[in-house]
Protein backbone atom coordinates (compact mmCIF):
# COMPACT_ATOMS: atom_id res chain seq x y z
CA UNK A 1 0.00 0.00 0.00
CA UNK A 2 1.17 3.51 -0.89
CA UNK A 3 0.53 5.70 1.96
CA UNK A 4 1.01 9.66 1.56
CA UNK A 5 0.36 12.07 4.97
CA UNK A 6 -0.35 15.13 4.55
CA UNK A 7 0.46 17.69 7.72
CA UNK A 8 0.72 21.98 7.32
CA UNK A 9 3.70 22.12 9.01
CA UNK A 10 6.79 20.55 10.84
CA UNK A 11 6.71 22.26 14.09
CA UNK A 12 6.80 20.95 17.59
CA UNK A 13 2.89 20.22 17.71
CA UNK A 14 0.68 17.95 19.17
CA UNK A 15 -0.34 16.72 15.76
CA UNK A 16 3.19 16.64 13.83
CA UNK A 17 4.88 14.34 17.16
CA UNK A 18 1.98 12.34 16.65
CA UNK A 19 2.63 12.27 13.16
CA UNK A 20 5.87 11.37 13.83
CA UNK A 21 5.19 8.55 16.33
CA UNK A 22 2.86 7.19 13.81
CA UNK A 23 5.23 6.97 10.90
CA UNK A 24 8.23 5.59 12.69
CA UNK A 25 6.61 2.51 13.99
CA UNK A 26 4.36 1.63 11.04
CA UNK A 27 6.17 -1.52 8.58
CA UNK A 28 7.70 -0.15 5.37
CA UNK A 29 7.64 -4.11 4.30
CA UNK A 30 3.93 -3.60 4.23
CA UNK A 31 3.69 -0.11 3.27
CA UNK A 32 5.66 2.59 0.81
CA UNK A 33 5.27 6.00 3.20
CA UNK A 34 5.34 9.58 1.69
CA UNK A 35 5.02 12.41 3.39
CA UNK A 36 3.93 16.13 2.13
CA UNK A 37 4.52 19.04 4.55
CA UNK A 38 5.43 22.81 4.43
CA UNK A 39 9.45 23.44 3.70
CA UNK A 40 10.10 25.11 6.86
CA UNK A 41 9.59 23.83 10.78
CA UNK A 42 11.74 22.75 13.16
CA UNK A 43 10.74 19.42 12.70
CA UNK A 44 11.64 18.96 9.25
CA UNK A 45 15.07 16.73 9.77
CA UNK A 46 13.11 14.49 12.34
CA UNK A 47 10.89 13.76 9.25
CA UNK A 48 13.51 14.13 6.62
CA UNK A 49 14.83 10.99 8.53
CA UNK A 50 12.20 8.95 8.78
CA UNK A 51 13.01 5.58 7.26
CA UNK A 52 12.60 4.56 3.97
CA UNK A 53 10.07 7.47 3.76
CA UNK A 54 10.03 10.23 0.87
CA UNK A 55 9.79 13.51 1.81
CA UNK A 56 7.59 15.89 -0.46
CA UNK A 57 7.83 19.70 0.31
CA UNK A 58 5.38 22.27 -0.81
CA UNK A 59 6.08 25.72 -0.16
CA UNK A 60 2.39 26.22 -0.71
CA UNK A 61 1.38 24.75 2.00
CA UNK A 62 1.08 27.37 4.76
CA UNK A 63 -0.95 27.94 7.96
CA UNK A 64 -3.19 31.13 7.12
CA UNK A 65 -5.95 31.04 5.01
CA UNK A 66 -4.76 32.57 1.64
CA UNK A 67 -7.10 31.72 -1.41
CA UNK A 68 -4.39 32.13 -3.67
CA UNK A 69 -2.20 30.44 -2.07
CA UNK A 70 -4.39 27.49 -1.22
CA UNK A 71 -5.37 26.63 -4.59
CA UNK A 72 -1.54 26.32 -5.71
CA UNK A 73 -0.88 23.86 -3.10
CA UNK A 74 -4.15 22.23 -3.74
CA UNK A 75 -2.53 22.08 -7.62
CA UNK A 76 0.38 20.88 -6.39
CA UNK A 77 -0.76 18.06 -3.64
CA UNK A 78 -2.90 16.50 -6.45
CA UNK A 79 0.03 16.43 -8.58
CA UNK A 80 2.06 15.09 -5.76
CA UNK A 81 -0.37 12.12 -5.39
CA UNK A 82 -0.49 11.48 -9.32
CA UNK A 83 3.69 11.30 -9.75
CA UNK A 84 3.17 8.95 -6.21
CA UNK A 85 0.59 6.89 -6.89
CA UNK A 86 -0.92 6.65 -3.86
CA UNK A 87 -3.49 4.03 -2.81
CA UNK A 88 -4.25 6.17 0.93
CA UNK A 89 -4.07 9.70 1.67
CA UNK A 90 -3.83 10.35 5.62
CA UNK A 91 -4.34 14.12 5.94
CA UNK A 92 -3.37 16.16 9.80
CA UNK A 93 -4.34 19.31 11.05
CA UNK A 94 -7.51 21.42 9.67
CA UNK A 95 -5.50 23.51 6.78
CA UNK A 96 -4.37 20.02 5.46
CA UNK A 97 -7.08 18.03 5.98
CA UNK A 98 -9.31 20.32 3.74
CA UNK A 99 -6.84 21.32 1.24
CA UNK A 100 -5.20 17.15 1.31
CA UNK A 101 -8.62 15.54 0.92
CA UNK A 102 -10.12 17.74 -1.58
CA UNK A 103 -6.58 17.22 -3.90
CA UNK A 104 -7.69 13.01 -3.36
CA UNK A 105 -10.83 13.83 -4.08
CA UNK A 106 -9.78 15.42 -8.06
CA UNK A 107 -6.99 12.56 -7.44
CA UNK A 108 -10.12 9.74 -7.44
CA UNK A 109 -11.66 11.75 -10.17
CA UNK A 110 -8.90 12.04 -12.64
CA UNK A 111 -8.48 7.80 -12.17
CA UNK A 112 -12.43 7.66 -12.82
CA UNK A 113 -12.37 9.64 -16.26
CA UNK A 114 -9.30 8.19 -17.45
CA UNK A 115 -10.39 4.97 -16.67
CA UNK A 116 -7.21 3.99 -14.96
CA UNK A 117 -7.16 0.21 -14.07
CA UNK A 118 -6.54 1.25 -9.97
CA UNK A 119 -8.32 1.21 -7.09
CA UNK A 120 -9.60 4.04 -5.65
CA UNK A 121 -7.41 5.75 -2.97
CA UNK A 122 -8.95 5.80 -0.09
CA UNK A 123 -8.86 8.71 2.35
CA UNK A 124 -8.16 9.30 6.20
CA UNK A 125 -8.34 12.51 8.30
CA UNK A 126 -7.83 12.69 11.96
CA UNK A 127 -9.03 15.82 13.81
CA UNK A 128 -6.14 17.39 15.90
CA UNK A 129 -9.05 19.72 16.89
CA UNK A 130 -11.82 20.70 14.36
CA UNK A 131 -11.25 23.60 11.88
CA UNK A 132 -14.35 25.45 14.01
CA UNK A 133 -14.47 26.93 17.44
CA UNK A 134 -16.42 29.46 19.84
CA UNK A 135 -13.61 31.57 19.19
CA UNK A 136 -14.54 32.26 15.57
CA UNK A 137 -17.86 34.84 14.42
CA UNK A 138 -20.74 32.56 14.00
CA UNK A 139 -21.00 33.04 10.01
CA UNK A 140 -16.93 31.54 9.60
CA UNK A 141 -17.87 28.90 12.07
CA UNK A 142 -21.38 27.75 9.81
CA UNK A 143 -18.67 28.24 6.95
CA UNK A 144 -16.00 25.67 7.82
CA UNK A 145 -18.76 23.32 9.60
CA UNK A 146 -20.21 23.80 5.98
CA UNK A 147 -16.91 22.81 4.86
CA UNK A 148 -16.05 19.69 6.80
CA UNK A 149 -19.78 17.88 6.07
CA UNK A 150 -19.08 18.33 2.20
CA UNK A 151 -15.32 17.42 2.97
CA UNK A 152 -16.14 14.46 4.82
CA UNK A 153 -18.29 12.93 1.95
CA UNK A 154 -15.27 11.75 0.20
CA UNK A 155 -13.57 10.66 3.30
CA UNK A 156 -13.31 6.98 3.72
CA UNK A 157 -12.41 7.23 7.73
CA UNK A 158 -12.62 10.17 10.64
CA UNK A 159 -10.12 9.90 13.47
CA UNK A 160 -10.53 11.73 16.25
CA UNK A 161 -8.12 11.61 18.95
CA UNK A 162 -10.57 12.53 21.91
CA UNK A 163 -13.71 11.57 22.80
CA UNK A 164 -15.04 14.91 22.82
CA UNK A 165 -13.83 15.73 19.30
CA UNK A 166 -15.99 12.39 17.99
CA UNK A 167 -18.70 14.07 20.07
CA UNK A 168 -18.72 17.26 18.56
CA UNK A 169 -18.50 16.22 14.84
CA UNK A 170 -21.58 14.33 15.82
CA UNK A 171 -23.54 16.78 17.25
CA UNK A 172 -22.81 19.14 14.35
CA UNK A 173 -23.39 16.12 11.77
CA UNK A 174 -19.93 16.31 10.22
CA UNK A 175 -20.63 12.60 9.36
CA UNK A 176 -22.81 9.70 10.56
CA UNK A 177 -21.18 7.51 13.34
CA UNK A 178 -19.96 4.86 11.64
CA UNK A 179 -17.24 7.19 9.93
CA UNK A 180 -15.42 8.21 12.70
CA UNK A 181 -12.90 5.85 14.33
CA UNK A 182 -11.45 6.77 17.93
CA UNK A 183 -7.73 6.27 18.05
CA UNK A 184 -6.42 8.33 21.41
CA UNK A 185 -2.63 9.45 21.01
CA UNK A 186 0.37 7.66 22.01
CA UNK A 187 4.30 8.70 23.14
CA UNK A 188 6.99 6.90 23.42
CA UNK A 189 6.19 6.05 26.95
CA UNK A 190 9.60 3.48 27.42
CA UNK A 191 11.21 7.19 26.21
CA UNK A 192 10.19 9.43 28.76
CA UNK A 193 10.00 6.99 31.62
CA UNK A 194 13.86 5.92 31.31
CA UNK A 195 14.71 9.16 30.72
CA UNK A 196 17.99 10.18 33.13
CA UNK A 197 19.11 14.10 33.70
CA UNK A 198 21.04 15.80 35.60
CA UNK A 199 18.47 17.88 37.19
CA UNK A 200 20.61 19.99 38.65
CA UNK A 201 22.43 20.72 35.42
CA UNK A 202 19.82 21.31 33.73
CA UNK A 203 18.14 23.82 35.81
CA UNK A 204 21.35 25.77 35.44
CA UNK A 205 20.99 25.08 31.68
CA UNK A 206 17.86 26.53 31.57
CA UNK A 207 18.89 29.44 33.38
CA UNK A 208 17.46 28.51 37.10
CA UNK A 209 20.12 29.00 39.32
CA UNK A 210 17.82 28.62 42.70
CA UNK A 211 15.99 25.71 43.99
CA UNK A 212 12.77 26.84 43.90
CA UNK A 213 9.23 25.23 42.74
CA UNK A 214 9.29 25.36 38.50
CA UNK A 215 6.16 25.75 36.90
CA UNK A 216 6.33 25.24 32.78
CA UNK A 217 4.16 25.53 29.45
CA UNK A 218 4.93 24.03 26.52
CA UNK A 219 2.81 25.27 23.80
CA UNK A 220 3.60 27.14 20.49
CA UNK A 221 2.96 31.02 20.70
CA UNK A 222 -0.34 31.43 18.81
CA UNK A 223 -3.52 32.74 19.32
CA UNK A 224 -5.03 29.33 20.02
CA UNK A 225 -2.83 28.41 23.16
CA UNK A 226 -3.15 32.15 24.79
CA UNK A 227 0.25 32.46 26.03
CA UNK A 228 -0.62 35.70 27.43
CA UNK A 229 -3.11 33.83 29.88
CA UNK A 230 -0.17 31.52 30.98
CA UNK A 231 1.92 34.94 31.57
CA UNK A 232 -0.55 36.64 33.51
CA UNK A 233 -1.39 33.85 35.40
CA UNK A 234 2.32 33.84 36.16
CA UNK A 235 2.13 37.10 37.36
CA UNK A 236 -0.37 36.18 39.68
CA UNK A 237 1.53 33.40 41.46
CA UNK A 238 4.71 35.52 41.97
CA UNK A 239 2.48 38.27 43.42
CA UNK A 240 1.61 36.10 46.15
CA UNK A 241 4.75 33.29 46.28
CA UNK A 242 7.70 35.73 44.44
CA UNK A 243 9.94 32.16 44.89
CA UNK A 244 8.63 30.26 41.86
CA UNK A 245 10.04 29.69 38.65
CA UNK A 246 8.08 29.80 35.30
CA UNK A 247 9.01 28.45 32.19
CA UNK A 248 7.63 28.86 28.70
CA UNK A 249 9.09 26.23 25.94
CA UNK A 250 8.26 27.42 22.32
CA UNK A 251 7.91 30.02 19.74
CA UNK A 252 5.55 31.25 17.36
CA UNK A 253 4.15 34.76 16.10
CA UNK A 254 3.16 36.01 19.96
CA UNK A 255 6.61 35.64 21.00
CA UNK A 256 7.44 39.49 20.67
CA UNK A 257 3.98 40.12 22.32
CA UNK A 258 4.91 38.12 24.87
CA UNK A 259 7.74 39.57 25.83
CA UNK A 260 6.60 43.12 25.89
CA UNK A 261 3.97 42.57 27.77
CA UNK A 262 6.47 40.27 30.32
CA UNK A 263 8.62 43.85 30.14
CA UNK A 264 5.94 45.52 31.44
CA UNK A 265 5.55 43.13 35.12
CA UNK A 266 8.40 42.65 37.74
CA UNK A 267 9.09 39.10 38.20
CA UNK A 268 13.37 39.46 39.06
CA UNK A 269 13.88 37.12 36.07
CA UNK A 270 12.08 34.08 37.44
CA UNK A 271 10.10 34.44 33.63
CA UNK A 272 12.03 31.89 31.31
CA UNK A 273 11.77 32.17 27.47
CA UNK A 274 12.64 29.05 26.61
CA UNK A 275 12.25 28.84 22.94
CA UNK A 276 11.66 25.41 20.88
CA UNK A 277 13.76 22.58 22.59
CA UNK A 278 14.29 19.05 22.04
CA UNK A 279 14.91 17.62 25.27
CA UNK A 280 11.33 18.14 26.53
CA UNK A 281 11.20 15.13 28.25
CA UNK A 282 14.43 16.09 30.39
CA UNK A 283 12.70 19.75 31.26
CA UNK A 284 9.74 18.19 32.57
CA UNK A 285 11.70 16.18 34.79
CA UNK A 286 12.50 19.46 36.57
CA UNK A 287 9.47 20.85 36.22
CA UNK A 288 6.58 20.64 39.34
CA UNK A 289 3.78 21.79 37.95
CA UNK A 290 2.79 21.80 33.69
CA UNK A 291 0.06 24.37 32.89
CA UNK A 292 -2.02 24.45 29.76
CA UNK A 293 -4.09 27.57 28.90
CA UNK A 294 -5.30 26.62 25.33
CA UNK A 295 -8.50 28.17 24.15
CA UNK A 296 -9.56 24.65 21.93
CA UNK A 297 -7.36 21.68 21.44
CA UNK A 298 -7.88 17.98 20.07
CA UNK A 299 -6.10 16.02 22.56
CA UNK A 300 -3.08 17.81 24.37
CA UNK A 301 -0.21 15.59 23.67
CA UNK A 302 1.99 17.95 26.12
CA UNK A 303 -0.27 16.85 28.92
CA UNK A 304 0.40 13.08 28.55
CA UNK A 305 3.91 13.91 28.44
CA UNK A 306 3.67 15.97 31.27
CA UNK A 307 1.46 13.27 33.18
CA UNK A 308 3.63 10.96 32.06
CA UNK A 309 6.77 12.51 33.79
CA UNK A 310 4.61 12.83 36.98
CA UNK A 311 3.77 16.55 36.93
CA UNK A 312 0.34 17.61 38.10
CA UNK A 313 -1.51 19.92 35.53
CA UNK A 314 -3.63 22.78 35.36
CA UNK A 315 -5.34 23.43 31.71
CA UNK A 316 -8.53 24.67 30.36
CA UNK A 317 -11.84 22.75 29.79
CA UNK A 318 -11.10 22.07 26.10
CA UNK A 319 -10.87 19.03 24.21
CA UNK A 320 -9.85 15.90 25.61
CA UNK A 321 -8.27 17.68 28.42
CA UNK A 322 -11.49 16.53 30.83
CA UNK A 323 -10.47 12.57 29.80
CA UNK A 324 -6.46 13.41 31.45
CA UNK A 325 -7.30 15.44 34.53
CA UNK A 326 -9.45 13.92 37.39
CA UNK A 327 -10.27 16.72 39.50
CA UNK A 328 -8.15 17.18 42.17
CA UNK A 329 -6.18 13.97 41.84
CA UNK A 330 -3.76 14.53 39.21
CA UNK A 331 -4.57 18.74 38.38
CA UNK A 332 -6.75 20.92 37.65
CA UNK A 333 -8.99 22.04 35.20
CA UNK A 334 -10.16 25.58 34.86
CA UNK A 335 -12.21 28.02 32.23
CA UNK A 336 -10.22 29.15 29.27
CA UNK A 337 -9.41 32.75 29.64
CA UNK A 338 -9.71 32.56 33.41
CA UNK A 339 -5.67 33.27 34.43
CA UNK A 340 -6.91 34.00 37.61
CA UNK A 341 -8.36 30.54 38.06
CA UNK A 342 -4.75 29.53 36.57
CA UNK A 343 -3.39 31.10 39.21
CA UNK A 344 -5.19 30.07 41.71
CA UNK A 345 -5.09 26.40 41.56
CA UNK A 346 -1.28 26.44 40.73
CA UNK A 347 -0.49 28.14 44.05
CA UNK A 348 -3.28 25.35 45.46
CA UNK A 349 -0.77 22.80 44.46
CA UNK A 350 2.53 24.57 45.69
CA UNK A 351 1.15 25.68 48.56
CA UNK A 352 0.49 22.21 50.19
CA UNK A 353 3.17 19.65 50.22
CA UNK A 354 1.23 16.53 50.45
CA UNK A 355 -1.47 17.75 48.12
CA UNK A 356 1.99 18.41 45.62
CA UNK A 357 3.07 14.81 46.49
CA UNK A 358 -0.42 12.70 46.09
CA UNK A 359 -0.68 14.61 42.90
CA UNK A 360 2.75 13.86 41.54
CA UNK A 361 2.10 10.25 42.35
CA UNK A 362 -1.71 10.23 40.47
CA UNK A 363 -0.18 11.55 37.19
CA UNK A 364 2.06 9.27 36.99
CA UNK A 365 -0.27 6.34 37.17
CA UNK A 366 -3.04 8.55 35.32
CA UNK A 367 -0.69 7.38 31.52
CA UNK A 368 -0.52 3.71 31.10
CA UNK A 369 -0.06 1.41 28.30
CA UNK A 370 -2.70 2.63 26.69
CA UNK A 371 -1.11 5.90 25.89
CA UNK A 372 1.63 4.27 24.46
CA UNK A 373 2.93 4.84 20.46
CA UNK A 374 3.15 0.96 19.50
CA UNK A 375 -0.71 0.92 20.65
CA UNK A 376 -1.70 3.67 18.18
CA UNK A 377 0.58 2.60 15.63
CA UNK A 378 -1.09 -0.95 15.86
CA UNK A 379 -4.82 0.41 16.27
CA UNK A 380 -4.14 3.00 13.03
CA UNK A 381 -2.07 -0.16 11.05
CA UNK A 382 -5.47 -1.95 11.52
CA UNK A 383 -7.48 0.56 9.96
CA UNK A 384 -5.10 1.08 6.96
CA UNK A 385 -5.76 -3.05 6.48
CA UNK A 386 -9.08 -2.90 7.30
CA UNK A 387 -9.70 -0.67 4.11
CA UNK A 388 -7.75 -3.04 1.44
């Protein structure tokens, strides 16, 4: 079977590490494995080295919505497809999803006029978080729920990653229920659990010379995550326990905003721009509490890792976050926009030591084996069979 994925862009997101996990452990003896993404990300060598896997770039393929620009890479995803013959199109993310299913969809087409002797290629989408949300004016939300029920007509198979995200494509009749599939994320779980650092080291690395508490977002700087809120929130906490660390890992078109409005507040350099980093796994070993203030999401892969390492969260009610966080056991979970809330329940956490420890304990049992890649690997490599 020749499989070609389809993803906006290589940057440290929940969807591309997914993305990721999912193409390194699936069999190139039983599949050929293509991959089309945007030119630039800082995930690009991590899928430029995938094995045996052929990497397509098109510098079409961008995040905004550009009509221009979206019909080239349209144009040049179809063509993409054609010069790969490919038998299964997985599309990521919203942006590729519509633009990667409706280039299969004149892919199918073309094959149907021409009468060429192949089967049809079938086509897969998982939601990393729908294209819509309560964030958007109510005629552009009707417009892209417009968008996904015609889309998902010539989509052979749904994934959603959450619970919630299946829920809400039902209840806005994206597709009936026997379209969608539920397949839940999955790290490398052997990865972060053996994972040895100096913490000590790398506190100093980071530039936390003190021994303080260490609070930490991971998160791309967009509109969607509200950094802002996580800064704010910060602001808060140091307001009312001035002896914390906070940490914010990534980048992204708020950084500058960020950082003016950090300029503004007084918090004696215990704010950390981290930037993008690779050794997330070893910075959440030092980190105590992980904080997500996200205004939507599919399925917050930096929670599992977080969870994973043993860090109590606190995030916003979006998503799948509800299906990581009990209440109290292992976080929080407060309204988006709320930084006050944020606030709030982080210094709930700091400021009692056996509520800190029972909670540090919970996460770590909250990811099991079911979280694990080889499990979605295997549950997606079903699928892909099931559809021969």
């Amino acid at each position: 079977m020749r499989i070609c994925h389809v993803i906006t862009k290589p940057e440290l997101g929940g969807a591309q590490i997914s993305t990721l996990n999912l193409l390194s452990g699936l069999s190139r003896d039983r599949y050929a494995v293509s991959v089309i993404t945007s030119p630039c990300g800082i995930l690009k060598p991590d899928f430029k080295n995938l094995e045996k896997t052929r990497l397509f770039s098109s510098p079409f393929l961008i995040r905004p919505v550009n009509p221009i620009v979206d019909i080239l890479a349209f144009i040049h995803i179809f063509l993409i497809y054609s010069s790969w013959r490919a038998s299964l199109v997985h599309t990521h993310s919203s942006k590729a999803g519509i633009i990667g299913r409706w280039a299969a969809a004149l892919y199918n087409l073309t094959h149907c006029l021409c009468k060429v002797k192949s089967v049809r290629c079938k086509v897969i989408h998982t939601v990393h978080g729908w294209s819509f949300n309560d964030y958007q004016p109510v005629p552009l939300k009707r417009f892209f729920i417009l968008l996904e029920r015609i889309t998902a007509r010539f989509t052979t198979k749904i994934i959603c990653v959450s619970k919630k995200d299946l829920e809400t494509g039902l209840k806005y009749k994206i597709a009936p229920e026997e379209k969608f599939a539920l397949i839940k994320y999955g790290i490398p779980l052997k990865d972060f659990r053996k994972s040895l650092v100096d913490k000590l080291q790398k506190r100093k690395e980071l530039g936390i010379h003190n021994s303080d508490p260490v609070v930490g977002m991971i998160s791309c700087l967009k509109p969607q995550k509200a950094p802002l809120d996580y800064i704010k929130a910060a602001i808060k906490v140091y307001e009312r326990m001035p002896h914390v660390n906070f940490l914010l890992v990534g980048d992204g078109v708020l950084r500058k905003r960020c950082e003016k409005f950090l300029s503004t507040a007084s918090l004696n350099g215990r704010f950390i721009f981290a930037g993008w980093r690779r050794d997330v796994s070893e910075i959440l070993s030092i980190v105590d509490v992980a904080v997500l203030t996200s205004k939507w999401e599919g399925m917050p892969i930096s929670l599992i890792e977080a969870l994973c390492k043993g860090c109590p969260v606190v995030a916003t009610d979006i998503g799948g976050t509800s299906e990581l966080i009990k209440e109290g056991v292992n976080g929080y979970i407060t309204q988006a926009g709320s930084y006050e809330e944020t606030a709030e329940k982080i210094l709930k956490i700091l400021n009692d030591p056996v509520r800190f420890n029972n909670m540090k304990k919970q996460a770590a049992f909250t990811i099991d084996e079911s979280f694990d890649a080889n499990r979605m690997t295997r549950e997606i490599d079903e699928l892909y069979r099931s559809l021969t």
